[in-house]
C-alpha atoms as a PDB file:
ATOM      1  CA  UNK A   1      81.610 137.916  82.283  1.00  0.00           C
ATOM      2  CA  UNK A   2      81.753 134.928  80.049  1.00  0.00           C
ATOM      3  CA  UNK A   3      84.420 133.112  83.079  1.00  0.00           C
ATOM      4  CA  UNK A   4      81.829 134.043  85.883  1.00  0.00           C
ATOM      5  CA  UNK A   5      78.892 132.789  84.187  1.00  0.00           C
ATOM      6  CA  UNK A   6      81.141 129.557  83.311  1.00  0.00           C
ATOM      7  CA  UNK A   7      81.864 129.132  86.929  1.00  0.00           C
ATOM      8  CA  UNK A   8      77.963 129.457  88.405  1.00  0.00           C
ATOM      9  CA  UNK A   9      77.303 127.271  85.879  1.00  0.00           C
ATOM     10  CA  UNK A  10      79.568 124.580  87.338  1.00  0.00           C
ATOM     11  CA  UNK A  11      78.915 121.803  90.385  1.00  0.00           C
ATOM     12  CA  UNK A  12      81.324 122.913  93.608  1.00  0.00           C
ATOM     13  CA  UNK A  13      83.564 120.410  93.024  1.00  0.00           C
ATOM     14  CA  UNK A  14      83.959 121.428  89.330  1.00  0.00           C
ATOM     15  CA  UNK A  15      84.163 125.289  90.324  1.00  0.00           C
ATOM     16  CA  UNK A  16      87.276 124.349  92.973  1.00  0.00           C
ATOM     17  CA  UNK A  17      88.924 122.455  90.375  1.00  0.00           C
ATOM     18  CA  UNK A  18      88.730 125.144  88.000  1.00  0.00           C
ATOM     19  CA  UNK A  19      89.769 127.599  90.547  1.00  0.00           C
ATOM     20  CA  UNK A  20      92.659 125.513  91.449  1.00  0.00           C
ATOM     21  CA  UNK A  21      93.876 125.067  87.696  1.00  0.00           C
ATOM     22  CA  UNK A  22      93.546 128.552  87.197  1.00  0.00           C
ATOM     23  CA  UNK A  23      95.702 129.118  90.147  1.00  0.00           C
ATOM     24  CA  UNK A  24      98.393 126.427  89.686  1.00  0.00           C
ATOM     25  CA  UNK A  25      98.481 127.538  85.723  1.00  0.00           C
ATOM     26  CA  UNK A  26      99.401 131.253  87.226  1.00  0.00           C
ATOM     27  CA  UNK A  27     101.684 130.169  89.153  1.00  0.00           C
ATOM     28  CA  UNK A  28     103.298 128.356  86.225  1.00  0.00           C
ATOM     29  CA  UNK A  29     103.131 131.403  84.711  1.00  0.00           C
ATOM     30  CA  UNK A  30     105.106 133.242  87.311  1.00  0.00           C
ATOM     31  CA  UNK A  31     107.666 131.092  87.505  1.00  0.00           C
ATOM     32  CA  UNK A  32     108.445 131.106  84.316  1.00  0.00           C
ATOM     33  CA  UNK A  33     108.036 135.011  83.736  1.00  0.00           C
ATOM     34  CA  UNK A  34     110.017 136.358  86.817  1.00  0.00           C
ATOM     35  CA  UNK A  35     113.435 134.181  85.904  1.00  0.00           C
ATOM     36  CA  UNK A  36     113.207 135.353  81.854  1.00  0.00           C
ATOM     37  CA  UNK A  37     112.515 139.167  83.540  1.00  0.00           C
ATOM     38  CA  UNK A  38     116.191 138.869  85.474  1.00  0.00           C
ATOM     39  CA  UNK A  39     117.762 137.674  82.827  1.00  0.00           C
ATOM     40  CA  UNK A  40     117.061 140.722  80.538  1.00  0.00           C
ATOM     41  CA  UNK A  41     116.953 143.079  83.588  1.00  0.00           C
ATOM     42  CA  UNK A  42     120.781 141.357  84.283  1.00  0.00           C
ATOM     43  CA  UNK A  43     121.919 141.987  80.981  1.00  0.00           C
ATOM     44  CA  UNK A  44     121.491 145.338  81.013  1.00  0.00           C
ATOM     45  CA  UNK A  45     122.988 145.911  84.137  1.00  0.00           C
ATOM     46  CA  UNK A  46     126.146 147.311  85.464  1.00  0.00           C
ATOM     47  CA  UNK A  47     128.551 144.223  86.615  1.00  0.00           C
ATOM     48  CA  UNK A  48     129.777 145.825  89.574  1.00  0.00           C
ATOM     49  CA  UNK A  49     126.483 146.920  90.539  1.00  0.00           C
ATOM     50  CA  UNK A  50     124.796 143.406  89.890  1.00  0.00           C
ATOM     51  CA  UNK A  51     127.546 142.092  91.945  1.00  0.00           C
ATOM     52  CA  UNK A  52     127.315 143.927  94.997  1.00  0.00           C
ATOM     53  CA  UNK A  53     123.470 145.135  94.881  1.00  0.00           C
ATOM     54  CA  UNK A  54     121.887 142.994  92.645  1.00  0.00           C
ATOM     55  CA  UNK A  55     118.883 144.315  90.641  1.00  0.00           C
ATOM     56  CA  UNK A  56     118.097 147.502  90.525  1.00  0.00           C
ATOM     57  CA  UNK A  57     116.037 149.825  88.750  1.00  0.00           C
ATOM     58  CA  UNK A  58     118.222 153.014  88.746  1.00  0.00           C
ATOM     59  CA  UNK A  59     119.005 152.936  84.817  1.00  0.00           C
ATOM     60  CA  UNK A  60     121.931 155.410  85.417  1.00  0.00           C
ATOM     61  CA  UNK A  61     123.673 151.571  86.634  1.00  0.00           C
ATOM     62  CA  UNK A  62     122.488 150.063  83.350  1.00  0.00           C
ATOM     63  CA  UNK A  63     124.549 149.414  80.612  1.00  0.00           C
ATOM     64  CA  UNK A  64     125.119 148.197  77.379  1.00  0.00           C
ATOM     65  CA  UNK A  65     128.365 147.081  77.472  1.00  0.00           C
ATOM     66  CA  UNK A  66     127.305 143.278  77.738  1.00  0.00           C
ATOM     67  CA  UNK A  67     125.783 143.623  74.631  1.00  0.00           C
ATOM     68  CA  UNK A  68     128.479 145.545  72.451  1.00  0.00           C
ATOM     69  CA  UNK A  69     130.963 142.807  73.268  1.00  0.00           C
ATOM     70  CA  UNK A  70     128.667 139.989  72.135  1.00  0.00           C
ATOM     71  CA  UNK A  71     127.834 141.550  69.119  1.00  0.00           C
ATOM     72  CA  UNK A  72     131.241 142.579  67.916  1.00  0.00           C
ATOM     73  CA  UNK A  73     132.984 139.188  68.794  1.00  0.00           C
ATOM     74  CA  UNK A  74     133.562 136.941  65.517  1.00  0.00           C
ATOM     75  CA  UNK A  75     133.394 133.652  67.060  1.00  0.00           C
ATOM     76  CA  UNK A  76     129.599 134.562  68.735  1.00  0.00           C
ATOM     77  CA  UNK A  77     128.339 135.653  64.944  1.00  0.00           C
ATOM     78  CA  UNK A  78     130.179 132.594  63.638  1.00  0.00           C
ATOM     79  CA  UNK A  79     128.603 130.448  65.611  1.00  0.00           C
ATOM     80  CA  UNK A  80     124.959 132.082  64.750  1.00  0.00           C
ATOM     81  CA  UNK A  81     125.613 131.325  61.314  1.00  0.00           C
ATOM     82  CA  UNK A  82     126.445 128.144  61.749  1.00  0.00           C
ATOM     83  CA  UNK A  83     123.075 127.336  63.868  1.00  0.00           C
ATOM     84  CA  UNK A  84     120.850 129.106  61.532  1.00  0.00           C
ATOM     85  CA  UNK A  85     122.797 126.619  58.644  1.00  0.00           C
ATOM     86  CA  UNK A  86     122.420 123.433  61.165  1.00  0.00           C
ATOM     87  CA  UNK A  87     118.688 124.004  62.151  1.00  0.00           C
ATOM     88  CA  UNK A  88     117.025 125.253  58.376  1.00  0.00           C
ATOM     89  CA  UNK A  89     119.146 122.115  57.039  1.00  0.00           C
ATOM     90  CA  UNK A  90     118.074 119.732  59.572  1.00  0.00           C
ATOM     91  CA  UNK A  91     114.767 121.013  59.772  1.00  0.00           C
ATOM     92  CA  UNK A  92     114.272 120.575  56.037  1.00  0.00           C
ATOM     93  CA  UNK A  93     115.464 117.022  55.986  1.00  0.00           C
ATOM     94  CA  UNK A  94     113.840 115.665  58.724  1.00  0.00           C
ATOM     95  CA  UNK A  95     110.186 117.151  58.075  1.00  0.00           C
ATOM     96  CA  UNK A  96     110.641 115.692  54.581  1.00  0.00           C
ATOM     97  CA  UNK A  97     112.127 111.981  55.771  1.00  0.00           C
ATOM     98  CA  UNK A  98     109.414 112.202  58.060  1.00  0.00           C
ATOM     99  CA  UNK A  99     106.891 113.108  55.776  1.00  0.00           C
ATOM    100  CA  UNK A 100     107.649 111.002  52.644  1.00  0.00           C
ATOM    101  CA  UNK A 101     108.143 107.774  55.585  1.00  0.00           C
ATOM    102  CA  UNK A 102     104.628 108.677  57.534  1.00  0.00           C
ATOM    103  CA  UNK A 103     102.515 108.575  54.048  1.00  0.00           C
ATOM    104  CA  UNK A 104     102.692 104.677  53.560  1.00  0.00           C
ATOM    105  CA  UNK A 105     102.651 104.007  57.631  1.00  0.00           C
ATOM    106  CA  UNK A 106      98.973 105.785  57.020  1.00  0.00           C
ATOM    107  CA  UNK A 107      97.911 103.448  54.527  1.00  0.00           C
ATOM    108  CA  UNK A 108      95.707 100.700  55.538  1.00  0.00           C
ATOM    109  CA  UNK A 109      96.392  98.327  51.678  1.00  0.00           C
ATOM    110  CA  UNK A 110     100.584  99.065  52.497  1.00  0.00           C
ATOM    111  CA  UNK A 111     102.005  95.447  52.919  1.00  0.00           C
ATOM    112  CA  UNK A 112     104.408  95.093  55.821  1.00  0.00           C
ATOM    113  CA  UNK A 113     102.900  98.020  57.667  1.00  0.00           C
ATOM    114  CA  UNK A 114     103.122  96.118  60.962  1.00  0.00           C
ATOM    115  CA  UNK A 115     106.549  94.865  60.516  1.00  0.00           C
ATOM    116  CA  UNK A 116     107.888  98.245  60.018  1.00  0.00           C
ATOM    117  CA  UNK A 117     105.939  99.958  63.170  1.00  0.00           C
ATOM    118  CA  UNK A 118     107.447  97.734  65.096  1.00  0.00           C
ATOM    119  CA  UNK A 119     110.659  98.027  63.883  1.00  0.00           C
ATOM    120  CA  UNK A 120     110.082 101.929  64.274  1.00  0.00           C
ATOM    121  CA  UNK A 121     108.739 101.553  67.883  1.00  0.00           C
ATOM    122  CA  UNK A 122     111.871  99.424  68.792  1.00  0.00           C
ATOM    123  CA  UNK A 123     113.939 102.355  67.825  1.00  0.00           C
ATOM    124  CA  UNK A 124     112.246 104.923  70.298  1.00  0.00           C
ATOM    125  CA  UNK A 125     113.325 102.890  73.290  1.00  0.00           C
ATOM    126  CA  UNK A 126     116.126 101.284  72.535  1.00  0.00           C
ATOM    127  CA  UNK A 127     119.738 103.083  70.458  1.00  0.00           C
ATOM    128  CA  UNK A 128     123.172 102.039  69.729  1.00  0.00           C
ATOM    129  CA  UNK A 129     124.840 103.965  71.719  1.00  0.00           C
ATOM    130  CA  UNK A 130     127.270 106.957  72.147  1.00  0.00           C
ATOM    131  CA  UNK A 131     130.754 104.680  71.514  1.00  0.00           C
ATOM    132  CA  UNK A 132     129.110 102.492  68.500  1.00  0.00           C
ATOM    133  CA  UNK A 133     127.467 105.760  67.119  1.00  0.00           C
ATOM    134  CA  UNK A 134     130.861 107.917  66.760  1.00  0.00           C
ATOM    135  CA  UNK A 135     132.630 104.696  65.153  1.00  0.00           C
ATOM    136  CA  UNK A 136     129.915 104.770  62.744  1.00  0.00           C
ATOM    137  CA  UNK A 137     130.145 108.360  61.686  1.00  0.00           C
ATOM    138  CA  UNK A 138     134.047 108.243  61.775  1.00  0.00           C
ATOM    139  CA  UNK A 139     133.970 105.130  59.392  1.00  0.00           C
ATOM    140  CA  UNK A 140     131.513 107.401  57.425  1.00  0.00           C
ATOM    141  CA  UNK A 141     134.051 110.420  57.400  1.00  0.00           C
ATOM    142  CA  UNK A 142     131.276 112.243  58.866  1.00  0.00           C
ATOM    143  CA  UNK A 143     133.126 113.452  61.719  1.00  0.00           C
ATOM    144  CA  UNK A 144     134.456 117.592  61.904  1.00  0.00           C
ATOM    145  CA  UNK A 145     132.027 117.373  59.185  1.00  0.00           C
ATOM    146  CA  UNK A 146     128.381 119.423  59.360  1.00  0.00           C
ATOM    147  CA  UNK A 147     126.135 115.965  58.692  1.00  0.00           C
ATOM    148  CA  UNK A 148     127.433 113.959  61.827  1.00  0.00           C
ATOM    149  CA  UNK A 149     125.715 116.704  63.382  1.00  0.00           C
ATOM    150  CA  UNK A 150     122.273 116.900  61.196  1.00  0.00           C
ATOM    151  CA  UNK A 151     122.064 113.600  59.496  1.00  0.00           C
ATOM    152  CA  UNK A 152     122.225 110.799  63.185  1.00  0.00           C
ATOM    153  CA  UNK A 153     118.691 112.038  64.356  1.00  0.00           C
ATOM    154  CA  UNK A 154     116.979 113.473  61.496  1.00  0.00           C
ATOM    155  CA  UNK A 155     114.150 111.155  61.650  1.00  0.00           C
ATOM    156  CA  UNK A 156     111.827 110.571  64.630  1.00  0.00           C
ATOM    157  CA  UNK A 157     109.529 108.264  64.912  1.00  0.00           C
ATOM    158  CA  UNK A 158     107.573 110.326  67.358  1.00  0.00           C
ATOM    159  CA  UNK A 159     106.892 113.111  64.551  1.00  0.00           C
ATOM    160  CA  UNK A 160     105.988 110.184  62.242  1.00  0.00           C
ATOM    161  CA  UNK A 161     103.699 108.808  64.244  1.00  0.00           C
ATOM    162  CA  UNK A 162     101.833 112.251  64.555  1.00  0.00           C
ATOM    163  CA  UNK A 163     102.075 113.055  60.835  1.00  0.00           C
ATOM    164  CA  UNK A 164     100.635 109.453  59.793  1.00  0.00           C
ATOM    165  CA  UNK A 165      97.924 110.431  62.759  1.00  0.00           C
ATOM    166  CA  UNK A 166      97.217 113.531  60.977  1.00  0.00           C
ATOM    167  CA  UNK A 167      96.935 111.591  57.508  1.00  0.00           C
ATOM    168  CA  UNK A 168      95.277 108.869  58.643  1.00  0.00           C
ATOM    169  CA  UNK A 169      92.416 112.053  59.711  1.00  0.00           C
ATOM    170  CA  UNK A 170      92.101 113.341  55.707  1.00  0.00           C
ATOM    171  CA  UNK A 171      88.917 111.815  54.265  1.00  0.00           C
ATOM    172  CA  UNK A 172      89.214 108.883  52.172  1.00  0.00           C
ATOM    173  CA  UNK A 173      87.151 110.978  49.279  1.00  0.00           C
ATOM    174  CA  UNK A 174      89.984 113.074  48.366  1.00  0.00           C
ATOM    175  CA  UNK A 175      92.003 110.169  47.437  1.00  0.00           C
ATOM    176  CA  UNK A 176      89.043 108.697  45.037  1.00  0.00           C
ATOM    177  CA  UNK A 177      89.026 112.135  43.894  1.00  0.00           C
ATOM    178  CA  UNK A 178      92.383 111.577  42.915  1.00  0.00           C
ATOM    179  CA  UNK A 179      92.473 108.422  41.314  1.00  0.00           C
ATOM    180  CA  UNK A 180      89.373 109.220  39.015  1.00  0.00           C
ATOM    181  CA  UNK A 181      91.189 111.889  38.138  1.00  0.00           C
ATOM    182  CA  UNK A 182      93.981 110.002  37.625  1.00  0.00           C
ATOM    183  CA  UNK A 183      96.420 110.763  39.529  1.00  0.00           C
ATOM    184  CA  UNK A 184      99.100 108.798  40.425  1.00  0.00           C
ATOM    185  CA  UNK A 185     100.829 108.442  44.264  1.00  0.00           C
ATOM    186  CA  UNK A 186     103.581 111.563  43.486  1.00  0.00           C
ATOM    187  CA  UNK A 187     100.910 113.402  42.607  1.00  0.00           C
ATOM    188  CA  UNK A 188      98.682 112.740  45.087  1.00  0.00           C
ATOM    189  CA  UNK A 189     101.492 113.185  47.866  1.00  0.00           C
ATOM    190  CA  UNK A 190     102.669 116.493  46.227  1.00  0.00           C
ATOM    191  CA  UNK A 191      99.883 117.873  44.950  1.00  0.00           C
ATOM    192  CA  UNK A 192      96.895 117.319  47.136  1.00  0.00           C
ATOM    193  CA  UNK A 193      97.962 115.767  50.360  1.00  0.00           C
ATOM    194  CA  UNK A 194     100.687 118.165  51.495  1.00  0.00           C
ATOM    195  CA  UNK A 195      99.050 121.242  50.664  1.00  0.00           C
ATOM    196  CA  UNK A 196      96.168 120.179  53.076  1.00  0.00           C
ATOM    197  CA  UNK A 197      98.860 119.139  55.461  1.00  0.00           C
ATOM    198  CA  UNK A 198     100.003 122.886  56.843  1.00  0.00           C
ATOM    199  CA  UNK A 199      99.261 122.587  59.899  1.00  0.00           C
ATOM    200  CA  UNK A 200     101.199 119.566  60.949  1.00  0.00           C
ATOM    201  CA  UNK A 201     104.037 120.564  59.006  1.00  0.00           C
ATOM    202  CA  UNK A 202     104.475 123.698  60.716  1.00  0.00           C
ATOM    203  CA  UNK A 203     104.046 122.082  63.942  1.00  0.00           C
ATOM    204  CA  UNK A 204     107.640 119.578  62.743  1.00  0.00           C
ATOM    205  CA  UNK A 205     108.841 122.488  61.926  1.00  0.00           C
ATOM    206  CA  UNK A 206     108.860 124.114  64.626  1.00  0.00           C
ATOM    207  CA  UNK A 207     110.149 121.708  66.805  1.00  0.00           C
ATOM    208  CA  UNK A 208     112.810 120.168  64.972  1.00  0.00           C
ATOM    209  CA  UNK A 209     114.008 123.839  64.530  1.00  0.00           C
ATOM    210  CA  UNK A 210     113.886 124.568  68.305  1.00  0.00           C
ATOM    211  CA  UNK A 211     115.567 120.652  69.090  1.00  0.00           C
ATOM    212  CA  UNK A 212     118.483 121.379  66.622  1.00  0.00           C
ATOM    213  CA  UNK A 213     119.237 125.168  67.695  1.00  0.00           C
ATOM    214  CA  UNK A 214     119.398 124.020  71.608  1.00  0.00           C
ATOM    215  CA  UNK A 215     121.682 120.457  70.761  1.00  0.00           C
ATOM    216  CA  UNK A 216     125.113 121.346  71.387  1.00  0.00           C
ATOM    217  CA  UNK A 217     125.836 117.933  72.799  1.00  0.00           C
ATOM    218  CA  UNK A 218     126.434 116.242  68.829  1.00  0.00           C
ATOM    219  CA  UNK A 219     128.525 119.024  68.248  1.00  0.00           C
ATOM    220  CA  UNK A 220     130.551 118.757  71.249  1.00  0.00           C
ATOM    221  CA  UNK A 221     131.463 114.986  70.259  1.00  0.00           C
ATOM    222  CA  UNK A 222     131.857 115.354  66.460  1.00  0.00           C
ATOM    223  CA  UNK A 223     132.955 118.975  65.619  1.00  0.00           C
ATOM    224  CA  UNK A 224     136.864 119.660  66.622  1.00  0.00           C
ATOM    225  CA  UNK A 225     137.231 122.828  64.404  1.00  0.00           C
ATOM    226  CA  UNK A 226     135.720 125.871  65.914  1.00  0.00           C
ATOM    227  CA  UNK A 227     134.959 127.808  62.833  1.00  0.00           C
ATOM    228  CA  UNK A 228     131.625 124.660  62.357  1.00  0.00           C
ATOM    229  CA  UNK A 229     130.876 125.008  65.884  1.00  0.00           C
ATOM    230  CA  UNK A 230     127.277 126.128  66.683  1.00  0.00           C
ATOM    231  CA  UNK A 231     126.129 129.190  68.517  1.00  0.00           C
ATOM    232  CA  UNK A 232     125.061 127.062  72.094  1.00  0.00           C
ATOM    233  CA  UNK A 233     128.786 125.599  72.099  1.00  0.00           C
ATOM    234  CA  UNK A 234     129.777 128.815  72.373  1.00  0.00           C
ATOM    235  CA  UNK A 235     126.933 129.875  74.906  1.00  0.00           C
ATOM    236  CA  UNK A 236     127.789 126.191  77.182  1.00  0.00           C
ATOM    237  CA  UNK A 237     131.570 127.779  77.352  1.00  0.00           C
ATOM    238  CA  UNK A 238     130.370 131.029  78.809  1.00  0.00           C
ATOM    239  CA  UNK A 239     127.127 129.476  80.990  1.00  0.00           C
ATOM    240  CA  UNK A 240     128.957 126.038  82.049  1.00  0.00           C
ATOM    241  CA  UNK A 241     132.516 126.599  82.000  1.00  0.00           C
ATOM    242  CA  UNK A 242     132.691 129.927  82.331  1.00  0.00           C
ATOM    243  CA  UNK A 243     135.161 130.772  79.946  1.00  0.00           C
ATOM    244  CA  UNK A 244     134.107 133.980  77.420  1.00  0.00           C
ATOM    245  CA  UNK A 245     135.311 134.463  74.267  1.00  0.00           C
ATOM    246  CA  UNK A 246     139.352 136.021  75.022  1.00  0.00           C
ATOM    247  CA  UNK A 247     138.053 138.838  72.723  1.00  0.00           C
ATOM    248  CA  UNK A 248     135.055 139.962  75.054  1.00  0.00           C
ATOM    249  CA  UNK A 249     137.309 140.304  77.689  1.00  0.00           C
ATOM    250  CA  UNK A 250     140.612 140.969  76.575  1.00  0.00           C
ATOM    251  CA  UNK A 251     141.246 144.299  77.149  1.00  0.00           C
ATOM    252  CA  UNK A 252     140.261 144.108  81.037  1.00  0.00           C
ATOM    253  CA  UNK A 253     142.885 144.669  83.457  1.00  0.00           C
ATOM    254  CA  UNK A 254     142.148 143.103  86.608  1.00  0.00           C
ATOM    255  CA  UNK A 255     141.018 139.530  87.177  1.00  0.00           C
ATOM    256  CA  UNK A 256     137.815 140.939  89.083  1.00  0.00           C
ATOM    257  CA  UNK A 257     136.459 143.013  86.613  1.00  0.00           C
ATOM    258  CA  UNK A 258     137.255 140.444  84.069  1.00  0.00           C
ATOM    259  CA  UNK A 259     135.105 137.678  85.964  1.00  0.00           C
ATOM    260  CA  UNK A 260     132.362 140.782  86.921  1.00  0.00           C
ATOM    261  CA  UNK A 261     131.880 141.074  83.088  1.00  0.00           C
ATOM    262  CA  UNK A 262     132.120 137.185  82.214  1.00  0.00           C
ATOM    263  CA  UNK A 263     128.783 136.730  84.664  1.00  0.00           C
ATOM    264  CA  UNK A 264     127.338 140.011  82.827  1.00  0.00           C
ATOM    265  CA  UNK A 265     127.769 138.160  79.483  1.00  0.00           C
ATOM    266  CA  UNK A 266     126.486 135.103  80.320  1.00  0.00           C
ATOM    267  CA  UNK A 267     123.228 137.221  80.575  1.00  0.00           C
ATOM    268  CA  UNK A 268     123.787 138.921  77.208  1.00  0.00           C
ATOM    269  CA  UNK A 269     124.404 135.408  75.571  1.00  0.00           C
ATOM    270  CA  UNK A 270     121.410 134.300  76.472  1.00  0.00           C
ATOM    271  CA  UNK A 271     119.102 137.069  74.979  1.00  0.00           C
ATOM    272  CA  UNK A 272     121.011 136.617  71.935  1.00  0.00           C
ATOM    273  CA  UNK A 273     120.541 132.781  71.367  1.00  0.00           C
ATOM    274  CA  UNK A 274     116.831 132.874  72.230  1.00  0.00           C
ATOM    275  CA  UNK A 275     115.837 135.612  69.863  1.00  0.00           C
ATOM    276  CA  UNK A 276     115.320 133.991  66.552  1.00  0.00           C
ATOM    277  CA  UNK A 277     113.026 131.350  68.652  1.00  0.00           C
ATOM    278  CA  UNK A 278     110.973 134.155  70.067  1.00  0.00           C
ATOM    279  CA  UNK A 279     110.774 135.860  66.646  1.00  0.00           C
ATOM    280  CA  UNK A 280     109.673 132.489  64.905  1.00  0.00           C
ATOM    281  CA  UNK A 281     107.115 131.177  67.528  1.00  0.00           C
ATOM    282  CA  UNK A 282     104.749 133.779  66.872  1.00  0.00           C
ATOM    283  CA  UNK A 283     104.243 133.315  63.065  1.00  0.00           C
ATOM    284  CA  UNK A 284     103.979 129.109  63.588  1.00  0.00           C
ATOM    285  CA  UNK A 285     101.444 129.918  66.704  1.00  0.00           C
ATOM    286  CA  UNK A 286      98.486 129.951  64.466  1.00  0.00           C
ATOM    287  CA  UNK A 287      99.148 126.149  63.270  1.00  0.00           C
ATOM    288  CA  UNK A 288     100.316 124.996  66.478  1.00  0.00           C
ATOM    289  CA  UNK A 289      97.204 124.479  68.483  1.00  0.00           C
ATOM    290  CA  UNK A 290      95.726 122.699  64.939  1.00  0.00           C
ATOM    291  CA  UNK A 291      98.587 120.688  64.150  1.00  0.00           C
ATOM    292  CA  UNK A 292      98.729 118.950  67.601  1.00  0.00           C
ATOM    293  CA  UNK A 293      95.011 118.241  68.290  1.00  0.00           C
ATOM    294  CA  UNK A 294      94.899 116.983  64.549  1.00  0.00           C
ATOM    295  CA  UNK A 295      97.658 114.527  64.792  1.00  0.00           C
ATOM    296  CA  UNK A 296      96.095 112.980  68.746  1.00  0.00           C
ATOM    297  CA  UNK A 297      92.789 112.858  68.206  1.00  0.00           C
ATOM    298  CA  UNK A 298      93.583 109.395  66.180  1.00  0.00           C
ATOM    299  CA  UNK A 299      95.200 106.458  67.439  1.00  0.00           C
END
């Protein structure tokens, strides 16, 4: 009722512009819905039957063999682990660089404020480089090491920018509050600012958790030993090069069924990487909408 009486309340032009969002944001929708349906529909299925008849909704040709293999190869749970490690480690250190650097960008009274958002805004367009980069981390000893992997893009000035948005929004009067108190910066920072700051910290979060569990690319260039390698290393051999773990398919006979199972897995793989992002989205949902609208509304 509410979305009809919204709609005779609008001009023509208005109404057919909200009818045609409404539309095109369905649409959206659907394309994004029907591809994540196949994929869990796929995994399921039989891999002779996906071969030769695709989809089907006969569960007697649904199976769970894709997912017994993936969860009883080592390498796939090593790999996990190691992405859980990378992305709560990152995640940490970044939101708090970020953090601890966005505080004084968000003070009018900080001296060199200027010279040091430019130097930041340089940064966003403009890098060193793949070649200079990995000469840097190898005269570091960072590389086959865990850090060349967390440590090169831990800070963004993008998330700065938003979380000295989002400060620069807190009214002035809790910091006199503060300092007739008599409270000092730490304090202030620790003790007042970030508690008020939830929102926007979940939001970081969030997406420097999501950014370091989909990187494989750092890893790829710095990590030579498998054992550090992340989960989407192993889940780029099996989408992109096609090569499973020897394990998941080492007891098949024939070369068929062994490359009828490798596509079934590749399905499998992919439920299993996404899950700890679907389980986490919903509990940083509440803060997202806040956290974003906080940190633009500001320039």
């Amino acid at each position: 009722m509410k979305k009809k009486s919204m709609l005779r309340r609008c001009s023509g032009q208005d109404r057919a512009l909200l009818i045609t969002g409404y539309i095109l944001l369905g649409l959206f929708v659907v394309a994004i819905i029907i591809p994540m349906l196949y994929i869990v529909i796929a995994s399921f299925m039989d891999p002779i039957t996906l071969q030769n008849k695709g989809i089907t909704f006969d569960f007697s040709k649904w199976t769970t063999t894709a997912y017994e293999r993936v969860m009883t190869n080592s390498q796939i749970w090593i790999g996990f682990k190691n992405a859980v490690i990378y992305s709560v480690l990152f995640t940490v250190i970044s939101v708090t660089v970020t953090l601890l650097a966005a505080y004084p960008m968000s003070r009018s009274d900080f001296k060199g404020r200027g010279f040091f958002n430019i130097i930041f805004i340089i940064t966003m367009f403009f890098g060193g480089g793949l070649i200079p980069t990995y000469l840097v981390m190898s005269n570091l000893g960072l590389v086959d090491s865990m850090w060349a992997v967390i440590l090169p893009g831990a800070f963004s000035v993008w998330n700065m920018i938003i979380a000295r948005t989002y400060y620069q929004g807190i009214p002035t009067e809790l910091r006199e509050a503060a300092d007739v108190d008599g409270a000092n910066e730490i304090t202030f920072f620790f003790k007042i600012l970030l508690p008020v700051c939830t929102p926007v910290i979940a939001v970081l979060a969030l997406w420097q958790f999501v950014a370091m569990w989909n990187s494989y690319f750092d890893a790829m260039i710095y990590l030579n030993d498998s054992a550090k390698q992340p989960l989407q290393l192993v889940l780029r051999s099996i989408l992109i090069q096609n090569q499973p773990e020897s394990g998941m398919i080492s007891d098949m006979q024939s070369t068929a069924a062994r490359a009828q199972l490798a596509e079934l897995l590749k399905y499998a793989t992919i439920i299993v990487s996404s899950l700890p992002l679907l389980v986490m989205y919903p509990f940083f949902q509440k803060y997202f909408d806040s956290g974003i609208m906080a940190g633009s509304v500001k320039g």
